[in-house]
N, C-alpha and C. Protein backbone atom coordinates (compact mmCIF):
# COMPACT_ATOMS: atom_id res chain seq x y z
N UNK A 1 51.92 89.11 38.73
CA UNK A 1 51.21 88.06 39.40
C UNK A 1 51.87 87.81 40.73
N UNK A 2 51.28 87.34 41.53
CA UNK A 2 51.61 87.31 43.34
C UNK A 2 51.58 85.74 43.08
N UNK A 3 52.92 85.67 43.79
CA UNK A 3 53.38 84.28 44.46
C UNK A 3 52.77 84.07 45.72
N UNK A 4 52.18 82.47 44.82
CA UNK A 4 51.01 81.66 46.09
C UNK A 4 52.16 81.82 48.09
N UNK A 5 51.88 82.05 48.54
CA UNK A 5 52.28 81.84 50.14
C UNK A 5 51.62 80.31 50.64
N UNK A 6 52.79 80.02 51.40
CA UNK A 6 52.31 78.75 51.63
C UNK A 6 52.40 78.29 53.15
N UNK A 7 51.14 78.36 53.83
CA UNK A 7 50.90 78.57 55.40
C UNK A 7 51.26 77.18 55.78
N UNK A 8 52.38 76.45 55.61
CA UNK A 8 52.86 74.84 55.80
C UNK A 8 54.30 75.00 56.81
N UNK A 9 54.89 76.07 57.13
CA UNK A 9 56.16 76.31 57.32
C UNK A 9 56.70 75.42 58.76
N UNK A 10 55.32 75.62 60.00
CA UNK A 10 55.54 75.12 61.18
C UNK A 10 54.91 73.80 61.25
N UNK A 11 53.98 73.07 60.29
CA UNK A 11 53.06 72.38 60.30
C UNK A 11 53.78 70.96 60.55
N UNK A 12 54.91 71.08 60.29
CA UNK A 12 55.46 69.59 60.76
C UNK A 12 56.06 69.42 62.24
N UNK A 13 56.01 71.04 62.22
CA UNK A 13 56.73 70.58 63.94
C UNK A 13 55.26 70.70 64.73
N UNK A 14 54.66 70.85 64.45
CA UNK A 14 52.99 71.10 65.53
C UNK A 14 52.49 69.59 64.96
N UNK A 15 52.46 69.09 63.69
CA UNK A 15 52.02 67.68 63.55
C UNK A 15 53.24 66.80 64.52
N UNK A 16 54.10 66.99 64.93
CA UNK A 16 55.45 66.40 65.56
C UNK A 16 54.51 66.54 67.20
N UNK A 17 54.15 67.39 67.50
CA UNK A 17 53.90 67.53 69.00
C UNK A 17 52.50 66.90 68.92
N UNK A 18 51.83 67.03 68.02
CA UNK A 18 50.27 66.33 68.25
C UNK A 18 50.56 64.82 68.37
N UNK A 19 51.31 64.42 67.39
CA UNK A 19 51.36 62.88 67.25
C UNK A 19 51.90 62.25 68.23
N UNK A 20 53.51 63.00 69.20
CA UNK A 20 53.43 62.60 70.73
C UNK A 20 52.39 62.67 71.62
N UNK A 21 51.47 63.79 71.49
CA UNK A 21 50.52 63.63 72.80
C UNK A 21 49.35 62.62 72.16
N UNK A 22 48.85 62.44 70.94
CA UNK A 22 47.91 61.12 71.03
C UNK A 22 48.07 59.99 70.55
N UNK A 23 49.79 59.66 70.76
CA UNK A 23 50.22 58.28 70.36
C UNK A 23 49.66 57.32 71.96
N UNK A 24 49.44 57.92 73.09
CA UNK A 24 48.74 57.22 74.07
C UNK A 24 47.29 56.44 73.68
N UNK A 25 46.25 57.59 72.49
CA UNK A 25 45.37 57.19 72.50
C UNK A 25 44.79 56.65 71.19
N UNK A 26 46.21 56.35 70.30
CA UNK A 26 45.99 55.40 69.23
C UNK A 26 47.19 54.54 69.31
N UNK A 27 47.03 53.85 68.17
CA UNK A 27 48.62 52.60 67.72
C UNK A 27 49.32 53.73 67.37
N UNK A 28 50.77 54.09 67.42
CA UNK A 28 51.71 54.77 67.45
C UNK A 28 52.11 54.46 65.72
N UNK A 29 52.36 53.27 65.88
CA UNK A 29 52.62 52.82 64.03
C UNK A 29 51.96 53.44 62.88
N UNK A 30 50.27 53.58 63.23
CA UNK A 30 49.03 54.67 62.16
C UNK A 30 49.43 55.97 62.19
N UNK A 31 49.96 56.56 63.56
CA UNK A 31 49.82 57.93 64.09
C UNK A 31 50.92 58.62 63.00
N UNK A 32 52.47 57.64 63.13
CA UNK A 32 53.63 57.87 62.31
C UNK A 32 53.05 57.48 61.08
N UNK A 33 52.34 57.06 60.27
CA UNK A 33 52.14 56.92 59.04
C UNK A 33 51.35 58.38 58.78
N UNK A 34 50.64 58.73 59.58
CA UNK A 34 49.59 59.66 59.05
C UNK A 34 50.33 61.14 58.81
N UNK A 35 51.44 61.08 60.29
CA UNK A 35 52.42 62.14 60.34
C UNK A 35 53.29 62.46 58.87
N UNK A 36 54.10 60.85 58.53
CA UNK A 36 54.80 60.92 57.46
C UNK A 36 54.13 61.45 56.12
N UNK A 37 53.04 61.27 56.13
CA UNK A 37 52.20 61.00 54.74
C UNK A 37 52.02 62.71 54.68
N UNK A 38 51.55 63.24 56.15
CA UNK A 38 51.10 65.01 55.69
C UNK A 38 52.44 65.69 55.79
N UNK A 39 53.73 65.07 56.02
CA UNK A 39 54.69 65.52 55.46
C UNK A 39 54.97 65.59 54.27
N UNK A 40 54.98 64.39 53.89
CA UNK A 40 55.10 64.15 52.19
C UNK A 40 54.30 65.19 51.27
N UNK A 41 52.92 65.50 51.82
CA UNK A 41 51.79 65.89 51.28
C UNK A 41 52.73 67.52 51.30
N UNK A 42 53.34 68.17 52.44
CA UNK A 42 53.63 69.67 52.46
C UNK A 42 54.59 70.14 51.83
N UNK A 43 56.22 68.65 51.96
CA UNK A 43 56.88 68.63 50.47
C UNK A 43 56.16 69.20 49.02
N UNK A 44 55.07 68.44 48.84
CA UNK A 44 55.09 68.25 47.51
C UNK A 44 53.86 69.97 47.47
N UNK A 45 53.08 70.14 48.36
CA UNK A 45 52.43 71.55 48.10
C UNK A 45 53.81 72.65 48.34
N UNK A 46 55.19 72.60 49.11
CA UNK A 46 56.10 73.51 48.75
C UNK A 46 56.30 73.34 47.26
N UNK A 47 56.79 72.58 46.92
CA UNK A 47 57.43 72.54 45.30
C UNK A 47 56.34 72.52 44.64
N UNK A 48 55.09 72.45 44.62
CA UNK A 48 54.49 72.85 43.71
C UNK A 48 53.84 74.45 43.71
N UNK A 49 54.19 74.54 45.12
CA UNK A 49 53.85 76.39 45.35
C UNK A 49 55.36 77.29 44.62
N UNK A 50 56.26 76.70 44.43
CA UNK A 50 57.86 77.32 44.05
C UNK A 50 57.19 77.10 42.80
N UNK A 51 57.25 76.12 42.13
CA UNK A 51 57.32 75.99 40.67
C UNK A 51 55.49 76.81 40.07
N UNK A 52 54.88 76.75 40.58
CA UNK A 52 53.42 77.83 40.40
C UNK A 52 54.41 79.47 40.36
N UNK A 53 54.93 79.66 41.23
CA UNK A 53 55.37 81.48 41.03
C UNK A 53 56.37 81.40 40.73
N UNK A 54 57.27 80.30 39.53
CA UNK A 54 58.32 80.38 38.92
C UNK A 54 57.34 80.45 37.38
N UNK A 55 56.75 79.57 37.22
CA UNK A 55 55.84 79.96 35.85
C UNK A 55 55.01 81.06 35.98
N UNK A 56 54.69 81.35 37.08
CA UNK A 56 53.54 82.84 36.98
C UNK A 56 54.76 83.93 36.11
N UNK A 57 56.13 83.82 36.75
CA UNK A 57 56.99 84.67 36.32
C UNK A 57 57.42 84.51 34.91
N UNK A 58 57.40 83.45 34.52
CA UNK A 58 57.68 83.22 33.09
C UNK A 58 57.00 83.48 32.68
N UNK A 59 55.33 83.81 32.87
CA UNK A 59 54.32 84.17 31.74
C UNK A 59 54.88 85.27 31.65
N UNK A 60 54.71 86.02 32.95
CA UNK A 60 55.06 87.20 32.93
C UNK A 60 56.13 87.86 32.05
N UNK A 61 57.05 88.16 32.28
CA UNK A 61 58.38 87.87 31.31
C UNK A 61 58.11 87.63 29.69
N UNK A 62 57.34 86.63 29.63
CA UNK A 62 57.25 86.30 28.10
C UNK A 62 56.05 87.23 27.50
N UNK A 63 55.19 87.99 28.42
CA UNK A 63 54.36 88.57 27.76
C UNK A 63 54.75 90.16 27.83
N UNK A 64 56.01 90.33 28.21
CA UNK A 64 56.60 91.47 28.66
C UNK A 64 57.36 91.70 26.89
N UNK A 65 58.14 90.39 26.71
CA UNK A 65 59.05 90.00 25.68
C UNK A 65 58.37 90.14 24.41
N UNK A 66 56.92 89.56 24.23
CA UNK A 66 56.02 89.70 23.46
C UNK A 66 56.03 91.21 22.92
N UNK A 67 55.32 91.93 24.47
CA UNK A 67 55.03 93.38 24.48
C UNK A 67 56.45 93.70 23.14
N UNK A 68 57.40 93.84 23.47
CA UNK A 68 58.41 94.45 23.21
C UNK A 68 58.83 93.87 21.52
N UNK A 69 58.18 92.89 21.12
CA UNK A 69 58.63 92.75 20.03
C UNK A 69 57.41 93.05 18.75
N UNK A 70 56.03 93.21 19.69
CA UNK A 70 55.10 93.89 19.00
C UNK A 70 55.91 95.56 19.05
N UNK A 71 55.74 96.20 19.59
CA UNK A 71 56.23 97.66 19.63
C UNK A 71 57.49 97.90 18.66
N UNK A 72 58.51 96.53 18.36
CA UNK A 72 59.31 96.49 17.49
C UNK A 72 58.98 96.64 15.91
N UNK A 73 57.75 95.68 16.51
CA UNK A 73 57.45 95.22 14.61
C UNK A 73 56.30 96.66 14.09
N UNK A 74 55.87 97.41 15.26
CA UNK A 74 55.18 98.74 14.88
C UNK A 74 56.11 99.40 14.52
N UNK A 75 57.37 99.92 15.20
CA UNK A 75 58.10 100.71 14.23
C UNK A 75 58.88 100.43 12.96
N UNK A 76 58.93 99.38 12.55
CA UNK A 76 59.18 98.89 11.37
C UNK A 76 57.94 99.11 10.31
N UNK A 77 56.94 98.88 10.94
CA UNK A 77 56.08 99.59 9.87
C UNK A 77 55.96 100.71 9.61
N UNK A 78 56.09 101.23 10.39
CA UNK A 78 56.32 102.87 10.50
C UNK A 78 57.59 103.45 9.91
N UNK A 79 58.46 102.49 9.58
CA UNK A 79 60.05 103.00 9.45
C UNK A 79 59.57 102.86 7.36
N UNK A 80 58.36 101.53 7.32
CA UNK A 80 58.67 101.02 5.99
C UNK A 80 57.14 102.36 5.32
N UNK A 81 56.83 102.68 6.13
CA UNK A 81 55.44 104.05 5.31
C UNK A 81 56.73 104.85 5.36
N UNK A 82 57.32 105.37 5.86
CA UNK A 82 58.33 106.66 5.81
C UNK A 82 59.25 106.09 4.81
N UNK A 83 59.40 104.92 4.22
CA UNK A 83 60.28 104.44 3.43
C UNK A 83 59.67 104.58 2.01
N UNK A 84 58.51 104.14 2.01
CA UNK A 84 57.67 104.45 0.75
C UNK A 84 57.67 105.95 0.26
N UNK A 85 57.75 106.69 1.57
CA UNK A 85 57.51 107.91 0.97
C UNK A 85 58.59 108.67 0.59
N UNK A 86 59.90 108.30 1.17
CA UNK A 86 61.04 108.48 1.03
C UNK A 86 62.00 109.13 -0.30
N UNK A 87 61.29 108.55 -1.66
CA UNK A 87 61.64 108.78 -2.71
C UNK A 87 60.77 110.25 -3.16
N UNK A 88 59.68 110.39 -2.45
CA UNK A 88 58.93 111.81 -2.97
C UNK A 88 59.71 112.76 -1.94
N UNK A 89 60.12 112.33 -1.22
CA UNK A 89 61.01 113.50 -0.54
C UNK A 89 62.14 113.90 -0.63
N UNK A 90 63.31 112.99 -0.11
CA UNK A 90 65.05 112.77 0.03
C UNK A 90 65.52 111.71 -1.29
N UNK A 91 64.86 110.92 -1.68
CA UNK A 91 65.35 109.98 -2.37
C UNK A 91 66.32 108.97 -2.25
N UNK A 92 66.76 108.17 -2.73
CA UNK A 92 67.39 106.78 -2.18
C UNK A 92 66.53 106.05 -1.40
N UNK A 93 66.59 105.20 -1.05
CA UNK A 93 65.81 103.85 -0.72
C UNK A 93 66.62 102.82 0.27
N UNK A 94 67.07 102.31 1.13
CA UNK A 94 68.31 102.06 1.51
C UNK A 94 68.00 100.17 1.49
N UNK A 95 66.69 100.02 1.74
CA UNK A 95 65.43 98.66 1.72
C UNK A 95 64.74 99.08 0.66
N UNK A 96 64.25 97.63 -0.11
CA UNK A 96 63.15 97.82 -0.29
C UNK A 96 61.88 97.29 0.16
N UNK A 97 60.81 97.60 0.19
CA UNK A 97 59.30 97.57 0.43
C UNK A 97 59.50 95.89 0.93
N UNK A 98 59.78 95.29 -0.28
CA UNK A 98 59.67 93.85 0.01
C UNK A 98 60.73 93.38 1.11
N UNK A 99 61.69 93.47 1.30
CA UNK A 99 62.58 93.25 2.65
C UNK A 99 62.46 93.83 3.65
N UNK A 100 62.02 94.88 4.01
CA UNK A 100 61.28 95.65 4.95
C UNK A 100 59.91 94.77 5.75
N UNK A 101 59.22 94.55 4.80
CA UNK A 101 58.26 93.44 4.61
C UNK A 101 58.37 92.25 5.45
N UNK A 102 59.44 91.73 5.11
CA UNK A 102 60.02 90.45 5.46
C UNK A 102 60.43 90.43 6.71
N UNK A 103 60.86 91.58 7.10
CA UNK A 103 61.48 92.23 8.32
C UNK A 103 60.22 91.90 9.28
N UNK A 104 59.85 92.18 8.65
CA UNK A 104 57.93 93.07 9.82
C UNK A 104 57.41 91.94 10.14
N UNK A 105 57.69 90.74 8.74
CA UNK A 105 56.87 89.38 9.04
C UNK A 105 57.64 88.45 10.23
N UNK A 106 59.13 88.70 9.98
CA UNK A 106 60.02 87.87 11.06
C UNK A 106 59.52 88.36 12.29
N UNK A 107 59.30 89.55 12.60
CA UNK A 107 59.23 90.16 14.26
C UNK A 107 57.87 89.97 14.70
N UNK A 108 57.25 89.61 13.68
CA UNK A 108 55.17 89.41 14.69
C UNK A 108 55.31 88.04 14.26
N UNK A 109 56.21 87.19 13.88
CA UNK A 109 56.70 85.52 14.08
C UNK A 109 56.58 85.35 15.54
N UNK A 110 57.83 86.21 15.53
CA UNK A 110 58.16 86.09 16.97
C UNK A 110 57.35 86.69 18.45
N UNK A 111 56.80 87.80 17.47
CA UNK A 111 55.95 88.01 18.78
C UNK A 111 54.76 86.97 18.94
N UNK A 112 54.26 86.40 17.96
CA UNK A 112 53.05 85.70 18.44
C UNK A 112 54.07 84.32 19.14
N UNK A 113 55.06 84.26 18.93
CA UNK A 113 55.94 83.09 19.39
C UNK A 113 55.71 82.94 21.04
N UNK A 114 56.19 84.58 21.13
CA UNK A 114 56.50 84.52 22.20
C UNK A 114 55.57 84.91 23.42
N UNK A 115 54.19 85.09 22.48
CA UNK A 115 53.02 84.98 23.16
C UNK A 115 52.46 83.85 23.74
N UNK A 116 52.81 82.27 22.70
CA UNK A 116 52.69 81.58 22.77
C UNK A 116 52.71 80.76 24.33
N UNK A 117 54.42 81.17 24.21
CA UNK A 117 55.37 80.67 25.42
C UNK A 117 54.74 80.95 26.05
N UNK A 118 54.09 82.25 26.62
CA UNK A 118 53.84 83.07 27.79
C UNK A 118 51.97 82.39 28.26
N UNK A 119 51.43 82.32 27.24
CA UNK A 119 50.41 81.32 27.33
C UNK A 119 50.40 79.83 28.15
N UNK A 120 51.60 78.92 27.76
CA UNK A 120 52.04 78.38 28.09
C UNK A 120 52.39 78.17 29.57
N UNK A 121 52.87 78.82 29.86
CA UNK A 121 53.71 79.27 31.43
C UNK A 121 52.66 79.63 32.24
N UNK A 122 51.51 80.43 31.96
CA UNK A 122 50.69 80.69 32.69
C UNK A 122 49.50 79.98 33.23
N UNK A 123 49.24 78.70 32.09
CA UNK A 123 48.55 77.48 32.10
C UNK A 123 49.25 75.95 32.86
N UNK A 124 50.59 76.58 32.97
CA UNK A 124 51.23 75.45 33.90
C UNK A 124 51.07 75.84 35.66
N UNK A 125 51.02 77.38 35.71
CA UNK A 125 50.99 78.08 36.66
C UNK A 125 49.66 78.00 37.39
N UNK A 126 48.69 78.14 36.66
CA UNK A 126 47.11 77.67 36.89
C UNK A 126 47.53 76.41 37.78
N UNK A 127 47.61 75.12 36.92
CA UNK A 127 47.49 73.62 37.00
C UNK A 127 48.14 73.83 38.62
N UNK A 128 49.14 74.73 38.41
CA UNK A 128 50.19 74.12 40.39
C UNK A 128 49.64 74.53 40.93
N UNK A 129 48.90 76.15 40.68
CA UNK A 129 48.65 76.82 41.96
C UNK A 129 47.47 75.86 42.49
N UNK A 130 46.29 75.17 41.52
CA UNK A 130 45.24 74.16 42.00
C UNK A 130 46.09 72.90 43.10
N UNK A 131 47.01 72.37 42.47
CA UNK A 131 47.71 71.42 43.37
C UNK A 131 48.16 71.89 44.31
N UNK A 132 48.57 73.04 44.55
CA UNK A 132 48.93 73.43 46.02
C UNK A 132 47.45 73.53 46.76
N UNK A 133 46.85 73.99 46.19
CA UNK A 133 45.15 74.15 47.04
C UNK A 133 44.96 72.76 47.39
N UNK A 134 45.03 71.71 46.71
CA UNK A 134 44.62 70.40 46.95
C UNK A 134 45.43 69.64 48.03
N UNK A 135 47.16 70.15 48.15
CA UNK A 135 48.02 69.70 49.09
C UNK A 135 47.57 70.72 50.38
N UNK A 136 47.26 71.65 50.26
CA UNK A 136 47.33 71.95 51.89
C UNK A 136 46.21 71.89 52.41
N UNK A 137 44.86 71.43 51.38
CA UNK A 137 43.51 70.91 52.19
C UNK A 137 43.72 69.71 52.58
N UNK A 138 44.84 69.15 51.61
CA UNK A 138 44.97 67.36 52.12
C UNK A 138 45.40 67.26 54.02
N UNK A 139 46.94 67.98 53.87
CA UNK A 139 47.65 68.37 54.92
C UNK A 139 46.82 69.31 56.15
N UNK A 140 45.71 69.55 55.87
CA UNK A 140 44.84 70.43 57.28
C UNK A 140 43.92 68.66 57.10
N UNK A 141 43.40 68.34 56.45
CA UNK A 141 42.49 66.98 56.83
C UNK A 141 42.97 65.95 57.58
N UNK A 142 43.88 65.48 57.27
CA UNK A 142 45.07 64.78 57.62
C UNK A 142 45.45 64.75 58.99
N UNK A 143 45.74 66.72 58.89
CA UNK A 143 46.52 67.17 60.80
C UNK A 143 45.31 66.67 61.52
N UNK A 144 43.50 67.51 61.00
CA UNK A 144 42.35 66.64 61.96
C UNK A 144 42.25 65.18 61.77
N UNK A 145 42.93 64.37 61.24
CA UNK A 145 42.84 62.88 61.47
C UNK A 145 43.80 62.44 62.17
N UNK A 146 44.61 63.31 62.71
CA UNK A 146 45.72 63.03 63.62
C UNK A 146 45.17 63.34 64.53
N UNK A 147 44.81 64.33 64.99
CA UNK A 147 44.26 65.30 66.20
C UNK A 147 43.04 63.95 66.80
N UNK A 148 41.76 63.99 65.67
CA UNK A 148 40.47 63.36 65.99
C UNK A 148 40.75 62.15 66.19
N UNK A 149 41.81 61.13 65.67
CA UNK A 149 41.63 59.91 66.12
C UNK A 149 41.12 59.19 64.74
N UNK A 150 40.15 59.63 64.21
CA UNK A 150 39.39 59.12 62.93
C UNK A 150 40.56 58.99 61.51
N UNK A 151 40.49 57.61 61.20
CA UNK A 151 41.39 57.14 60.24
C UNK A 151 40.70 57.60 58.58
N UNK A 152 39.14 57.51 58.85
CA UNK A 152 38.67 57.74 57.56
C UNK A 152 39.44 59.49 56.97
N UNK A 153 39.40 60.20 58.23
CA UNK A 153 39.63 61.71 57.47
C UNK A 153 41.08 61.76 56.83
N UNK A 154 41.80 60.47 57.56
CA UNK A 154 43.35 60.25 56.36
C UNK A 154 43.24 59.95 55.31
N UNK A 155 41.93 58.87 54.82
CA UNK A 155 41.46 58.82 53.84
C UNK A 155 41.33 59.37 52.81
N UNK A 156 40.26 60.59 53.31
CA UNK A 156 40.02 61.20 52.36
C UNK A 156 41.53 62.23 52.17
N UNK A 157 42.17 63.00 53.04
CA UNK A 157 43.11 63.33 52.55
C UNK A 157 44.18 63.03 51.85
N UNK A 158 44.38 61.40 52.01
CA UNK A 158 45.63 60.88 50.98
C UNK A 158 44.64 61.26 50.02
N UNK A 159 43.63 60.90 49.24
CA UNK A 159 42.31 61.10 47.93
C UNK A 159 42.34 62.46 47.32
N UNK A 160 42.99 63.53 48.39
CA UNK A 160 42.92 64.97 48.17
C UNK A 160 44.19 65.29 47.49
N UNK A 161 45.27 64.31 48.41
CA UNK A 161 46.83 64.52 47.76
C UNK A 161 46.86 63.96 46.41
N UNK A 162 46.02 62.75 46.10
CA UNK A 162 45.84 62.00 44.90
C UNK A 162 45.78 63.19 43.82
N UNK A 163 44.48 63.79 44.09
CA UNK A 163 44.06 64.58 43.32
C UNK A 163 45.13 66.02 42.83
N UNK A 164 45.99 66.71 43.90
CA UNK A 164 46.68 67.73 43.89
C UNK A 164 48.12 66.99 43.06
N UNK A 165 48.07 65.68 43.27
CA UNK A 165 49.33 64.92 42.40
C UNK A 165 49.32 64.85 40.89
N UNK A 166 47.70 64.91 40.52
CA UNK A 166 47.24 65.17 38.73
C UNK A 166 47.43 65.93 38.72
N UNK A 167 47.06 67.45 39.53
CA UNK A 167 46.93 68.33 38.81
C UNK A 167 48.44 68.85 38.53
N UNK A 168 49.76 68.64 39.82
CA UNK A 168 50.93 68.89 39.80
C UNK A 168 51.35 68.47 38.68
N UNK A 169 51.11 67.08 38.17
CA UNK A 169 51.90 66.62 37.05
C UNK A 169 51.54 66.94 36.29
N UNK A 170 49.99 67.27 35.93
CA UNK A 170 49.18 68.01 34.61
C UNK A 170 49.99 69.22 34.04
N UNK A 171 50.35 70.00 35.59
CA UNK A 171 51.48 71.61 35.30
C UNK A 171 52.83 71.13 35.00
N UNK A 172 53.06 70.09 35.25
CA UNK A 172 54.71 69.51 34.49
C UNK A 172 54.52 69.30 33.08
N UNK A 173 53.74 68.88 32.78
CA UNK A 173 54.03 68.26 31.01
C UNK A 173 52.81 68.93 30.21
C-alpha cells in the first residue's frame, strides 16, 4: 500500500505571505485567526497522513504474518497425512494424529488471529486516509478565505476540519 503524500509542506509559509499582503484589506485579528486555524487544520492532516501509512503498514505486515502462519499450518497437515501413513511404511509414530491435530488447530488460531489484526489496521488506515482528505480540503478552503476576503468560506472549512476530526478519531479507537 502507498503512503498518502501530503501537498501541505509550504502552505504555511505562502498562508504567512498572503495574510501580510491582505491584512490592509481586512481586520488583521480575523486574518491571524483564519491563518492559525489552517495551521492547526495541516498539523492535524500531517499526523493523520503519518499515522494512515503507519497502519496501511501494519495491515500489511499482519497479512504477510497471517500469510506465513497459514503456509505453516499447511505443512503440518501435510507433515500429519505423511504421519498417518508412516506406520505402513517406516513405522514408529513420533506424534500422534491427535496432537498433531492440536498442533494444526493452534496455528489457523493464530492465523485467523492474525488476520484479524491486519483487518483491523487497515480499517483504521481507511478512517485517516478520509481525514486527511477532509484536512487538506479544509486547509485549501480556508487559504481561499484568506485570499477572497469572504469569512463564510472559513466557515465552511473549520465544518470540513470538524468533519476530518471524526473521522481521525473514528481511526484512533
Amino acid at each position: 500500500m502507498e503512503e498518502i503524500e501530503i501537498p501541505t509542506e509550504h502552505l504555511h509559509e505562502q498562508i504567512k505571505e498572503k495574510t501580510e499582503a491582505v491584512l490592509g484589506k481586512r481586520e488583521g485579528k480575523s486574518s491571524m485567526y483564519i491563518a492559525v486555524c489552517t495551521a492547526v487544520m495541516a498539523v492535524f492532516a500531517a499526523i493523520a497522513g503519518l499515522m494512515a501509512g503507519h497502519y496501511s503498514n501494519e495491515a500489511l505486515i499482519g497479512q504477510i504474518k497471517a500469510s506465513d502462519q497459514w503456509a505453516f499450518y499447511q505443512a503440518k497437515s501435510i507433515k500429519a497425512a505423511i504421519k498417518k501413513l508412516e506406520p505402513f511404511v517406516a513405522g514408529g509414530v513420533q506424534k500422534t494424529p491427535e496432537q498433531i491435530q492440536k498442533d494444526e488447530e493452534e496455528i489457523k488460531r493464530k492465523a485467523q488471529e492474525l488476520e484479524k489484526e491486519s483487518a483491523i489496521d487497515l480499517e483504521k488506515h481507511s478512517w485517516l486516509a478520509k481525514a486527511v482528505t477532509f484536512f487538506q480540503v479544509a486547509i485549501a478552503i480556508s487559504a481561499i478565505s484568506l485570499l477572497s476576503g469572504k469569512t463564510m468560506l472559513w466557515y465552511i472549512g473549520i465544518l470540513l476540519a470538524l468533519i476530518g476530526s471524526g473521522f481521525f478519531i473514528t481511526g484512533l479507537v
